[in-house]
C-alpha atoms as a PDB file:
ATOM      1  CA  UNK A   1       0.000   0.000   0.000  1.00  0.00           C
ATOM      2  CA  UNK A   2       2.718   2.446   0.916  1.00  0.00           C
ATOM      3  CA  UNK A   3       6.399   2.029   2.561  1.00  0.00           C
ATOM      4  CA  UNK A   4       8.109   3.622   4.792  1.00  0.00           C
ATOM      5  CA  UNK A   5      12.147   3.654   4.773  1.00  0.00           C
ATOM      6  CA  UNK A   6      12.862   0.026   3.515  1.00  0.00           C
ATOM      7  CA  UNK A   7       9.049  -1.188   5.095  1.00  0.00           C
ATOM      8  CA  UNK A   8       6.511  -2.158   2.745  1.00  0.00           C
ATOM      9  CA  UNK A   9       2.947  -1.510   4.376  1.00  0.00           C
ATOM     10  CA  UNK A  10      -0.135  -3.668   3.199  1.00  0.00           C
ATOM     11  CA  UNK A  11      -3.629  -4.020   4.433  1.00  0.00           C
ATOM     12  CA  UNK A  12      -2.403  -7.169   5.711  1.00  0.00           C
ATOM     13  CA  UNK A  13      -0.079  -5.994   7.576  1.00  0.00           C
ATOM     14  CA  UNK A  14      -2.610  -3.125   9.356  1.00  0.00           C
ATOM     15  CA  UNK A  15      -5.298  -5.595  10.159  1.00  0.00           C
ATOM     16  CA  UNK A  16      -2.152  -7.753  11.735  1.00  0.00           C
ATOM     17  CA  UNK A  17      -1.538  -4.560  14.075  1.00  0.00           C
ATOM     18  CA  UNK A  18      -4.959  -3.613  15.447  1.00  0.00           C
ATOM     19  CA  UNK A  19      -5.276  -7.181  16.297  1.00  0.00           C
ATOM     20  CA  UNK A  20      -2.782  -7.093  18.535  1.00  0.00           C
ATOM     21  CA  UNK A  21      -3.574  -3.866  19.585  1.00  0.00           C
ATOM     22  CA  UNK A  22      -6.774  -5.297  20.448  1.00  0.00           C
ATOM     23  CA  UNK A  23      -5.245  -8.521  22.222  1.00  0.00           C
ATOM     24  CA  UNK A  24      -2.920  -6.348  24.146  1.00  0.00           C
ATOM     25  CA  UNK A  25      -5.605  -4.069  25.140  1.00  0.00           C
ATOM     26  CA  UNK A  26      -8.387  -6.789  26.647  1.00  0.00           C
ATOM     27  CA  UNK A  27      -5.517  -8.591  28.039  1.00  0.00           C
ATOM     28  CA  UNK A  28      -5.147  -5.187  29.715  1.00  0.00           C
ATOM     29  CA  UNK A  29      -8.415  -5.051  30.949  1.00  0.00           C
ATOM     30  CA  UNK A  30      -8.203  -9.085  32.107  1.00  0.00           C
ATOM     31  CA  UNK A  31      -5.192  -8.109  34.513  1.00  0.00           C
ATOM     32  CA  UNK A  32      -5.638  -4.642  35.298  1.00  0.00           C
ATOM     33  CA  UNK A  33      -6.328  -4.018  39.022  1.00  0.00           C
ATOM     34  CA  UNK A  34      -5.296  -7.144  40.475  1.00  0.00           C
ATOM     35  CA  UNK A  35      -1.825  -8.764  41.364  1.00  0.00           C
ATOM     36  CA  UNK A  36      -1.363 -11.120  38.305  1.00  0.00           C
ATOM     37  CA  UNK A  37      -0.598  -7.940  36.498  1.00  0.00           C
ATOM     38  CA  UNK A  38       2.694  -7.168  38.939  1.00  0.00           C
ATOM     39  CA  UNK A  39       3.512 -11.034  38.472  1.00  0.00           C
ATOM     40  CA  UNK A  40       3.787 -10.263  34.874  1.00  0.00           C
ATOM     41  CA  UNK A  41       5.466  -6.799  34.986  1.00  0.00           C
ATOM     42  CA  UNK A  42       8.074  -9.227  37.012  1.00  0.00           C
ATOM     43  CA  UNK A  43       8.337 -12.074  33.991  1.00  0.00           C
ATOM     44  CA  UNK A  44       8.772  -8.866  31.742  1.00  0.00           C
ATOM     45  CA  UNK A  45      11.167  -7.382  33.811  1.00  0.00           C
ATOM     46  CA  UNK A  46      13.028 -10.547  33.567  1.00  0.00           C
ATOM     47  CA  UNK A  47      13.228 -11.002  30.392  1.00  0.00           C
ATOM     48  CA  UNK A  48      13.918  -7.434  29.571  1.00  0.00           C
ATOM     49  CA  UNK A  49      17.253  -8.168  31.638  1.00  0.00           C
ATOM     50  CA  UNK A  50      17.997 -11.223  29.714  1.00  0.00           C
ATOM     51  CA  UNK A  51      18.011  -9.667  26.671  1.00  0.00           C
ATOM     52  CA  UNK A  52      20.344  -6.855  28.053  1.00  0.00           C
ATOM     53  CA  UNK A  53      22.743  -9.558  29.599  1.00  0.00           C
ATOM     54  CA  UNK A  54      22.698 -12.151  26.829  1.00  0.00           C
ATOM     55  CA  UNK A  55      24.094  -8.813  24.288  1.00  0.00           C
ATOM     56  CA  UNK A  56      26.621  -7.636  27.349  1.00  0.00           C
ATOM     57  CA  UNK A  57      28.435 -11.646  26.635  1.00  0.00           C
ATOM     58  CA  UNK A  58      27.476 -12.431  30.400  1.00  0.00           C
ATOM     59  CA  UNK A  59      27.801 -15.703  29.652  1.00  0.00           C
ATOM     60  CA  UNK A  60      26.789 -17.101  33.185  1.00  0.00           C
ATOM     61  CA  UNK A  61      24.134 -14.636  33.634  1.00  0.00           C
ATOM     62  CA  UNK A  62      22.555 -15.603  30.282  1.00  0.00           C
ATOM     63  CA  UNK A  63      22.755 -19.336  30.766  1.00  0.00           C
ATOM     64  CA  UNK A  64      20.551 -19.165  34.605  1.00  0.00           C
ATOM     65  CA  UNK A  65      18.181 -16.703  32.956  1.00  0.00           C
ATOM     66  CA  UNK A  66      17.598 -18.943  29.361  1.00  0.00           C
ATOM     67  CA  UNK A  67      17.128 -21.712  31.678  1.00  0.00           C
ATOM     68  CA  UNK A  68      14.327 -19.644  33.775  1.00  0.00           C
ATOM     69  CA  UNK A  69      12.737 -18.316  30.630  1.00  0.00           C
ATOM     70  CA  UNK A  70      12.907 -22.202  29.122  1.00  0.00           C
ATOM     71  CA  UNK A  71       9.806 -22.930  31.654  1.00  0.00           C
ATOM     72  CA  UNK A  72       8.324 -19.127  31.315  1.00  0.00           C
ATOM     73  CA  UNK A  73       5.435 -20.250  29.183  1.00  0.00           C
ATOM     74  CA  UNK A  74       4.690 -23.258  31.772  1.00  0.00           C
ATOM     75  CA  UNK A  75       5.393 -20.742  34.587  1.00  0.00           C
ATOM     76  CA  UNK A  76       2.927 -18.544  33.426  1.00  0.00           C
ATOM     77  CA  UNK A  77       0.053 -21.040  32.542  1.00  0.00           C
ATOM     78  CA  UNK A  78       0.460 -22.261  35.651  1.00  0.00           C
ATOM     79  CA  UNK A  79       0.803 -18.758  37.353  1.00  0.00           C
ATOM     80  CA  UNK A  80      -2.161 -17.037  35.503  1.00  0.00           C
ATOM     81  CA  UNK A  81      -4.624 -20.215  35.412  1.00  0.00           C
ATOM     82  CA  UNK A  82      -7.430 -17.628  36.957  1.00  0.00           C
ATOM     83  CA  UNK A  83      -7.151 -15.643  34.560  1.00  0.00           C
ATOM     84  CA  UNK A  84      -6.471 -17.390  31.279  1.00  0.00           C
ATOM     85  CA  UNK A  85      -9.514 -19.245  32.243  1.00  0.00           C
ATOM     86  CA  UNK A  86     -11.385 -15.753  32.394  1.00  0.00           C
ATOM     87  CA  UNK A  87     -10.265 -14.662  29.399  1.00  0.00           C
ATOM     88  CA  UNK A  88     -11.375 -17.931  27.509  1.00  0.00           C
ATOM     89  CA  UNK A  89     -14.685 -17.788  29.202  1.00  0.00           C
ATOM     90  CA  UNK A  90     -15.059 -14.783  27.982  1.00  0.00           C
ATOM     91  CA  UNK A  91     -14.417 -15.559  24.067  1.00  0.00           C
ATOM     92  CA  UNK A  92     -16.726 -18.323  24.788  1.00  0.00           C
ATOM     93  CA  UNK A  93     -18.961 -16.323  25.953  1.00  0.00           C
ATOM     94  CA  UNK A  94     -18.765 -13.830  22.835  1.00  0.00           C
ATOM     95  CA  UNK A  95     -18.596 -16.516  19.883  1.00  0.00           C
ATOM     96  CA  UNK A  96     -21.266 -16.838  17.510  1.00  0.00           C
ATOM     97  CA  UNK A  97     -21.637 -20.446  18.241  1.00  0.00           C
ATOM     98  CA  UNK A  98     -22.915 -19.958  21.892  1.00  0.00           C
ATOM     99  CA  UNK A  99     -25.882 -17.635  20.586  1.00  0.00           C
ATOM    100  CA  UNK A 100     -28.815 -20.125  21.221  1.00  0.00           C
ATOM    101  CA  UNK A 101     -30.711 -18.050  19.012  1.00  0.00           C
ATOM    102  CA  UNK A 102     -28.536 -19.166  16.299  1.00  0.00           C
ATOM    103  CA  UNK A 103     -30.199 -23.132  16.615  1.00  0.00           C
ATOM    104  CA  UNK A 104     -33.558 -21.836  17.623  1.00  0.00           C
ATOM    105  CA  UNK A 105     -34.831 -22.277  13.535  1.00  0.00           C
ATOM    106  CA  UNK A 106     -33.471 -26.411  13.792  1.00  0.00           C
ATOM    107  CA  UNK A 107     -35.747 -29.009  14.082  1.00  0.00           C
ATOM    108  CA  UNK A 108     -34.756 -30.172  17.238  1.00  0.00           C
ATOM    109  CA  UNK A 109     -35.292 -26.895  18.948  1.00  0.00           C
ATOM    110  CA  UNK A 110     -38.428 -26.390  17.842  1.00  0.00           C
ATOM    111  CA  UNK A 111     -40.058 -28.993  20.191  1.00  0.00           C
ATOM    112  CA  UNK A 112     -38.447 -27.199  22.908  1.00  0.00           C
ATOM    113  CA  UNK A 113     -40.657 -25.744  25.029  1.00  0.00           C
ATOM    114  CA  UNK A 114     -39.595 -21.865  26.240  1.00  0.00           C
ATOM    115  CA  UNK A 115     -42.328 -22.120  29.474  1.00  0.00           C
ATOM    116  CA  UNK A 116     -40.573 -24.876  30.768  1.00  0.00           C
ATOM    117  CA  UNK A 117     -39.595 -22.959  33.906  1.00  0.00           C
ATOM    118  CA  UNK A 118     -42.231 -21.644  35.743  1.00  0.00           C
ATOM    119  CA  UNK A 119     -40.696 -17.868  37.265  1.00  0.00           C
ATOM    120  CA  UNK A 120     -43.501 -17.335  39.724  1.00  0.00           C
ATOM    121  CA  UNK A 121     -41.768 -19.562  42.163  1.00  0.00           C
ATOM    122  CA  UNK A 122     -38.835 -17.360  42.183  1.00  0.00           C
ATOM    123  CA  UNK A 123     -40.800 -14.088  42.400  1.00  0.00           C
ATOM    124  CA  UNK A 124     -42.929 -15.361  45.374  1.00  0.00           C
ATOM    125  CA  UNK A 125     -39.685 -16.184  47.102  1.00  0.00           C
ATOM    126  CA  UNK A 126     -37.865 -12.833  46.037  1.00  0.00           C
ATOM    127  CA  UNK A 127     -40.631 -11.043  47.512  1.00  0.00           C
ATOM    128  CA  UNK A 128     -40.693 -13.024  51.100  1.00  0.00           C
ATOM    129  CA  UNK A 129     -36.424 -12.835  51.379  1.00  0.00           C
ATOM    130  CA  UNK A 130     -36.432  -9.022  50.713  1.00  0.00           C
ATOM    131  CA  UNK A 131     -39.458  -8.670  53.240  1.00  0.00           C
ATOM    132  CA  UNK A 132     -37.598 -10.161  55.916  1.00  0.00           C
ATOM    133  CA  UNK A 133     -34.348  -8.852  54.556  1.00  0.00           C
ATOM    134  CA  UNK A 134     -32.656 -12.525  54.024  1.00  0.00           C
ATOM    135  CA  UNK A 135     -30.203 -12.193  51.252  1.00  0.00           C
ATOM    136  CA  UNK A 136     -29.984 -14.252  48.338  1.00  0.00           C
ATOM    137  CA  UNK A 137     -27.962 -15.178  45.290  1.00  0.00           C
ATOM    138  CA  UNK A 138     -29.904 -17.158  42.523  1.00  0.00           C
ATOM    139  CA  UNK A 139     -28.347 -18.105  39.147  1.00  0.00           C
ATOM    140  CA  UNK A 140     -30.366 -18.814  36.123  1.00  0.00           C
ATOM    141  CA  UNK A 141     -28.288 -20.873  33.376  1.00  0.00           C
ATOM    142  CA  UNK A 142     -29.050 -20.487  29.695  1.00  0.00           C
ATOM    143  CA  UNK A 143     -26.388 -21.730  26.904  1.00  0.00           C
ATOM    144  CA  UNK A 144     -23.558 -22.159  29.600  1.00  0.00           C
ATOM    145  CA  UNK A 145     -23.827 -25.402  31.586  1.00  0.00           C
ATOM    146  CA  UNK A 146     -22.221 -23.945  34.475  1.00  0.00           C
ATOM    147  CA  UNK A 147     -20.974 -27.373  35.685  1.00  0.00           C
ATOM    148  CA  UNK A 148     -17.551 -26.118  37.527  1.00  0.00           C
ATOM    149  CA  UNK A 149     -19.895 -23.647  39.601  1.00  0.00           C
ATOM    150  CA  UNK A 150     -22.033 -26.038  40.536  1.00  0.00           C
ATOM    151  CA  UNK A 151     -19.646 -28.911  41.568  1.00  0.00           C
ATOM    152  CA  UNK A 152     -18.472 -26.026  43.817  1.00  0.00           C
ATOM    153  CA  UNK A 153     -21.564 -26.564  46.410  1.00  0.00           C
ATOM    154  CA  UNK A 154     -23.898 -29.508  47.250  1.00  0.00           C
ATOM    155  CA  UNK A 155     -25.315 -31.242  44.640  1.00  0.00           C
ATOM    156  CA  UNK A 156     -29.242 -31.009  44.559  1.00  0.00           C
ATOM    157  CA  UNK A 157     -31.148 -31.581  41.743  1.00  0.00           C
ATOM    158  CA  UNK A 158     -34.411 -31.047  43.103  1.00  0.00           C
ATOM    159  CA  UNK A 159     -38.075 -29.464  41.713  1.00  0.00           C
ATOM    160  CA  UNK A 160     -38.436 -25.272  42.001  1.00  0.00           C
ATOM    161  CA  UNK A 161     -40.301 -24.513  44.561  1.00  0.00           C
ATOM    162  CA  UNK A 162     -41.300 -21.636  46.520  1.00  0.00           C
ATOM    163  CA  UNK A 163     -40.846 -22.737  50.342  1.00  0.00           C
ATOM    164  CA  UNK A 164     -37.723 -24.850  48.656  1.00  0.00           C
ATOM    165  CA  UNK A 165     -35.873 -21.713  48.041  1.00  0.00           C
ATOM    166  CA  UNK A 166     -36.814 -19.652  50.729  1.00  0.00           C
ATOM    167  CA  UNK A 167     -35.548 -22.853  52.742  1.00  0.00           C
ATOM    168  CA  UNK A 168     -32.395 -22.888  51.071  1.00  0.00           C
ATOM    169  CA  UNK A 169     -32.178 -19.023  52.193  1.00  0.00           C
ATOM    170  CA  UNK A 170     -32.509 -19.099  55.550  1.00  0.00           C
ATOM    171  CA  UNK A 171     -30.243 -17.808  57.878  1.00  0.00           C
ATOM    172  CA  UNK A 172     -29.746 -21.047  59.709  1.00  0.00           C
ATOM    173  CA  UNK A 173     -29.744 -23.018  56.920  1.00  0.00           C
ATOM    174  CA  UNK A 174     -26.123 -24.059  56.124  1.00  0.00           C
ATOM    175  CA  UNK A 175     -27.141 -24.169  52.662  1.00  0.00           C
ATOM    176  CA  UNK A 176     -27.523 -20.123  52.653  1.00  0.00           C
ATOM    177  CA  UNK A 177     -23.888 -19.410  52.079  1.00  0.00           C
ATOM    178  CA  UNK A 178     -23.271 -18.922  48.182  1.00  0.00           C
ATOM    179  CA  UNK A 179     -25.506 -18.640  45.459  1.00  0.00           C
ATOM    180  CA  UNK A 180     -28.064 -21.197  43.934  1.00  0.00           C
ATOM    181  CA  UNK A 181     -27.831 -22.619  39.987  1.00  0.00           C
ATOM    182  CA  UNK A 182     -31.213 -23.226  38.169  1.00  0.00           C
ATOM    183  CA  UNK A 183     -30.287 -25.883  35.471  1.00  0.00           C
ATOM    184  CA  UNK A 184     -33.793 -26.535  33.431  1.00  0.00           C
ATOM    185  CA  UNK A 185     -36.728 -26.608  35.451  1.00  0.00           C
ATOM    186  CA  UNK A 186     -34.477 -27.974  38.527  1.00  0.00           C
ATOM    187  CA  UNK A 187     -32.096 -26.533  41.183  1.00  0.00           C
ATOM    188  CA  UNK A 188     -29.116 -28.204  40.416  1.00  0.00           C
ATOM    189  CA  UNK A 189     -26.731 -27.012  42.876  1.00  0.00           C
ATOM    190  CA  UNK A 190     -26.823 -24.797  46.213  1.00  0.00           C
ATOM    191  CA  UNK A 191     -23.877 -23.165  48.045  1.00  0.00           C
ATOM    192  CA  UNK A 192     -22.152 -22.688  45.169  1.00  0.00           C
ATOM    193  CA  UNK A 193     -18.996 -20.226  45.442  1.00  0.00           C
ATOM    194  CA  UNK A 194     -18.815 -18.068  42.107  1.00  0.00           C
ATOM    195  CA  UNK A 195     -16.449 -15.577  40.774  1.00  0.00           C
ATOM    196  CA  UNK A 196     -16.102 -11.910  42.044  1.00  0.00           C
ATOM    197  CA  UNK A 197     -16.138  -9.447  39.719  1.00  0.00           C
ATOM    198  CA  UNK A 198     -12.799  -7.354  39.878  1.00  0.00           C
ATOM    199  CA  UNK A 199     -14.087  -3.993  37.800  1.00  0.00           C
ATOM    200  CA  UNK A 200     -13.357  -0.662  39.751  1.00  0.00           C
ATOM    201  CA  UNK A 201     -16.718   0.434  38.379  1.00  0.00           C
ATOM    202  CA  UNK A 202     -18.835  -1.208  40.817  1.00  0.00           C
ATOM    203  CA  UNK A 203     -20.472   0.958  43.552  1.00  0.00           C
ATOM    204  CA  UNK A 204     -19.571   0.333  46.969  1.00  0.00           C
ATOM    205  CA  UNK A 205     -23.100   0.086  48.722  1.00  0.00           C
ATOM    206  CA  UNK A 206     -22.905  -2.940  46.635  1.00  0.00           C
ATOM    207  CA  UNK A 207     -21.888  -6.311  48.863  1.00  0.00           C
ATOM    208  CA  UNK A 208     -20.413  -9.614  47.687  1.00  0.00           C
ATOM    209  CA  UNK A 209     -23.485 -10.789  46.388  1.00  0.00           C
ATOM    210  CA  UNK A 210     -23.454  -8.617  43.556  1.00  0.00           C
ATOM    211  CA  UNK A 211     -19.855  -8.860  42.989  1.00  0.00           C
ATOM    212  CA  UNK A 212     -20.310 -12.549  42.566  1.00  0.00           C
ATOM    213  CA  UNK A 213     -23.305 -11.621  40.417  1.00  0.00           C
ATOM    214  CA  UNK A 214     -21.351  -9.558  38.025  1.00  0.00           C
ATOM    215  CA  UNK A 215     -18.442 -11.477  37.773  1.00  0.00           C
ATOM    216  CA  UNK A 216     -20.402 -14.504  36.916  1.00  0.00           C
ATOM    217  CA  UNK A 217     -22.491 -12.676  34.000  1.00  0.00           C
ATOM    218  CA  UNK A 218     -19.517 -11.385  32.936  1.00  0.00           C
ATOM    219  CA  UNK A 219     -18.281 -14.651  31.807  1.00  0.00           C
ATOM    220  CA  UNK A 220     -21.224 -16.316  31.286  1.00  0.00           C
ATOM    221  CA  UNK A 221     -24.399 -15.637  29.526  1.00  0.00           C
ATOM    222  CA  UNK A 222     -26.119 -16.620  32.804  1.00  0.00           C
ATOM    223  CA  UNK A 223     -28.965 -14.040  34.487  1.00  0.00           C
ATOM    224  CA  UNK A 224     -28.409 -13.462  38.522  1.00  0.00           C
ATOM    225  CA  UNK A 225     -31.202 -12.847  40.743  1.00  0.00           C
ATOM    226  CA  UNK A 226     -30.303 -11.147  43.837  1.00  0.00           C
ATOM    227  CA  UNK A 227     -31.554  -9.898  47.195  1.00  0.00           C
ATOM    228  CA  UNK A 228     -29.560  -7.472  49.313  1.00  0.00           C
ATOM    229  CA  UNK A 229     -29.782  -9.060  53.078  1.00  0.00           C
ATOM    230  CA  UNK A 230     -28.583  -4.894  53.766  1.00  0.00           C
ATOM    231  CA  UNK A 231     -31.431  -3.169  52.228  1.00  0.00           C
ATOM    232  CA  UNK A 232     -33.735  -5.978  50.982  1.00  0.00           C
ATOM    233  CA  UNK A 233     -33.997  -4.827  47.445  1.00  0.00           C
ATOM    234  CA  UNK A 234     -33.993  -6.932  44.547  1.00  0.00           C
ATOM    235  CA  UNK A 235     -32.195  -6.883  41.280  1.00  0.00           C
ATOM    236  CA  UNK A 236     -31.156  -8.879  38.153  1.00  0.00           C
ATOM    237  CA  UNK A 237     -27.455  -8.950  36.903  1.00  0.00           C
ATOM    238  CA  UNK A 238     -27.029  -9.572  32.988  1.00  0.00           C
ATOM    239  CA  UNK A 239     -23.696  -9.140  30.865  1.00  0.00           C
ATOM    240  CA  UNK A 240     -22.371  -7.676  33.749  1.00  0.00           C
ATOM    241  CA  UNK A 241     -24.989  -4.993  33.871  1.00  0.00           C
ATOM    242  CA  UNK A 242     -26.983  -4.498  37.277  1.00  0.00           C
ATOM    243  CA  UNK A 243     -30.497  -3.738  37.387  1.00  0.00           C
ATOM    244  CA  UNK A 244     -31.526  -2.609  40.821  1.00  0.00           C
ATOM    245  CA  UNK A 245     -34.515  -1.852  43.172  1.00  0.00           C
ATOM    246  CA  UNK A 246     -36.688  -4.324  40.748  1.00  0.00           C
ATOM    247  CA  UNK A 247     -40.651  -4.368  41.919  1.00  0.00           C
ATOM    248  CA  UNK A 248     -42.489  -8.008  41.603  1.00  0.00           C
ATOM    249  CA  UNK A 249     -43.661  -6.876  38.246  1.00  0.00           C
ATOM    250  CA  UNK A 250     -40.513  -5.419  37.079  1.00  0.00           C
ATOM    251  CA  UNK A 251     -38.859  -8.460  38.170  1.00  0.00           C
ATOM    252  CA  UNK A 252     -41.701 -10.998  36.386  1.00  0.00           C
ATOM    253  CA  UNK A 253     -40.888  -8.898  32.903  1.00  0.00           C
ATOM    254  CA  UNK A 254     -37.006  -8.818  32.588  1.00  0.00           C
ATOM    255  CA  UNK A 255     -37.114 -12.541  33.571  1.00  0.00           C
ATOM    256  CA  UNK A 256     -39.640 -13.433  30.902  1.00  0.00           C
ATOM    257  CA  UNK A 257     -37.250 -10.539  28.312  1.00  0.00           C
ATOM    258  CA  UNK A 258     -34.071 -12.033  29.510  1.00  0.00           C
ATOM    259  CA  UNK A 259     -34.559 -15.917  29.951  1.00  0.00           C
ATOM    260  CA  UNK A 260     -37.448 -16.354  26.929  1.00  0.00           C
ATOM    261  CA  UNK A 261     -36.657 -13.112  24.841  1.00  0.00           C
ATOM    262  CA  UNK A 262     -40.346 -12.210  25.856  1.00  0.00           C
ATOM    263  CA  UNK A 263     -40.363  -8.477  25.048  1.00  0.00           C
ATOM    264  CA  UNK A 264     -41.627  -6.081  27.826  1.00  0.00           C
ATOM    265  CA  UNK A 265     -44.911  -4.752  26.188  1.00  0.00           C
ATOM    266  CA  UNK A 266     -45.706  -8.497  25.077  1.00  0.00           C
ATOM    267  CA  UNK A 267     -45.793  -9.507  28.974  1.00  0.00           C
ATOM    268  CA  UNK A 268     -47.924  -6.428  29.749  1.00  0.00           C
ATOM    269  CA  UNK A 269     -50.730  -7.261  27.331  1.00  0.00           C
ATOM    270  CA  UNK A 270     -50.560 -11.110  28.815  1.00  0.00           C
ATOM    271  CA  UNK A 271     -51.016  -9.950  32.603  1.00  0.00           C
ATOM    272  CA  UNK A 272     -53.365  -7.391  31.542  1.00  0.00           C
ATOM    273  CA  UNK A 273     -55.463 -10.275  30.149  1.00  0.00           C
END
């Protein structure tokens, strides 16, 4: 396209460069704020000086260092697990091929049925926790299976229910501690431990509950329900996106829009039937 000195640019080569620009710059965002990104300012510092000693003829010097940097890329699979594992999640989570609305025109998803879960449950019990200020942390799985989050707590696998979740919720119950997964029309899982969100953006009169909230939608295409135990409000987490103080009827509409891609006015008319 154009050269500069004794470079030839091409598109090729411009496309190559905002690419990596655009690596560099989420992989930025993925360690930004938290202590993995000092652990690799170290590795970088490292091999920064065993570049500088290997063209000084430090023999020695050069030979402990190539050894270190031999097992760098092991080191630092092993050293950034967390957050490699984010980062895939999160082109998961992004892909084409994880848009269930992408299979929803197949034969085999057309005998699906979208009412399968019943939401009312969940709404009666929302409204009962926030009354008596109990909090509570209730995940709603869609495409992702969320099996490592659920082998985190006690296996379940048990019908939705009303007095079932506001059982589960309880302040003596040892069950209370960590968030539920709704797999289907079942709980699948209870005490379940799940990722806190580690964005500077968050507000701090919100708790760990919604931390846990957003860091789980923000890797997952999941929908959070959650009660404060503080201030008993209720509010849905989606794509990392909070939607707070939620009435029963508020609630009842952005489940149906986010879990059946029932559009707001559409439930309206129904309930005003």
């Amino acid at each position: 396209m154009f050269s500069i000195g004794f470079l030839e640019i091409e598109w090729l080569d411009i496309i190559d460069v905002l690419l990596v620009t655009v690596l560099l710059y989420q992989l930025y965002k993925l360690l930004t704020g938290s202590v993995a990104l000092k652990i690799f300012l170290g590795l970088l510092s490292i091999y920064l000086l065993y570049l500088v000693v290997k063209a000084a003829g430090m023999e020695l010097l050069t030979i402990i260092l190539g050894q270190f940097m031999g097992v760098g890329v092991l080191a630092a699979i092993i050293v950034f697990q967390p957050e490699i594992r984010r980062f895939l999640l999160m082109i998961g989570k992004t892909t084409a091929f994880n848009n269930e609305r992408l299979f929803k025109s197949f034969p085999w998803r057309r005998s699906e049925n979208v009412d399968k879960l019943s939401i009312t449950p969940f709404i009666e019990a929302a409204k009962s926790l926030a009354g008596k200020n109990t909090g509570a942390l209730i995940v709603f799985a869609r495409s992702s299976e969320l099996r490592y989050f659920a082998e985190s707590g006690d296996a379940i696998d048990a019908m939705v229910s009303k007095r079932l979740l506001i059982s589960i919720f309880n302040k003596n119950s040892p069950l209370h501690d960590g968030a539920v997964i709704i797999q289907g029309n079942r709980i699948k899982a209870a005490r379940c431990i799940l990722p806190v969100t580690e964005s500077n953006n968050v507000p701090a009169s919100m708790g760990l509950r919604h931390r846990a909230a957003i860091g789980l939608s923000e890797v997952t295409d999941s929908v959070v329900l959650v009660v404060s135990e503080e201030t008993g409000q209720i509010s849905l987490v989606r794509n990392g996106e909070v939607f707070r103080n939620l009435s029963a009827a508020d609630l009842r509409s952005k489940l149906n829009h986010f879990l059946f891609d029932i559009e707001p006015k559409v439930v309206e008319k129904v309930a005003a039937a």
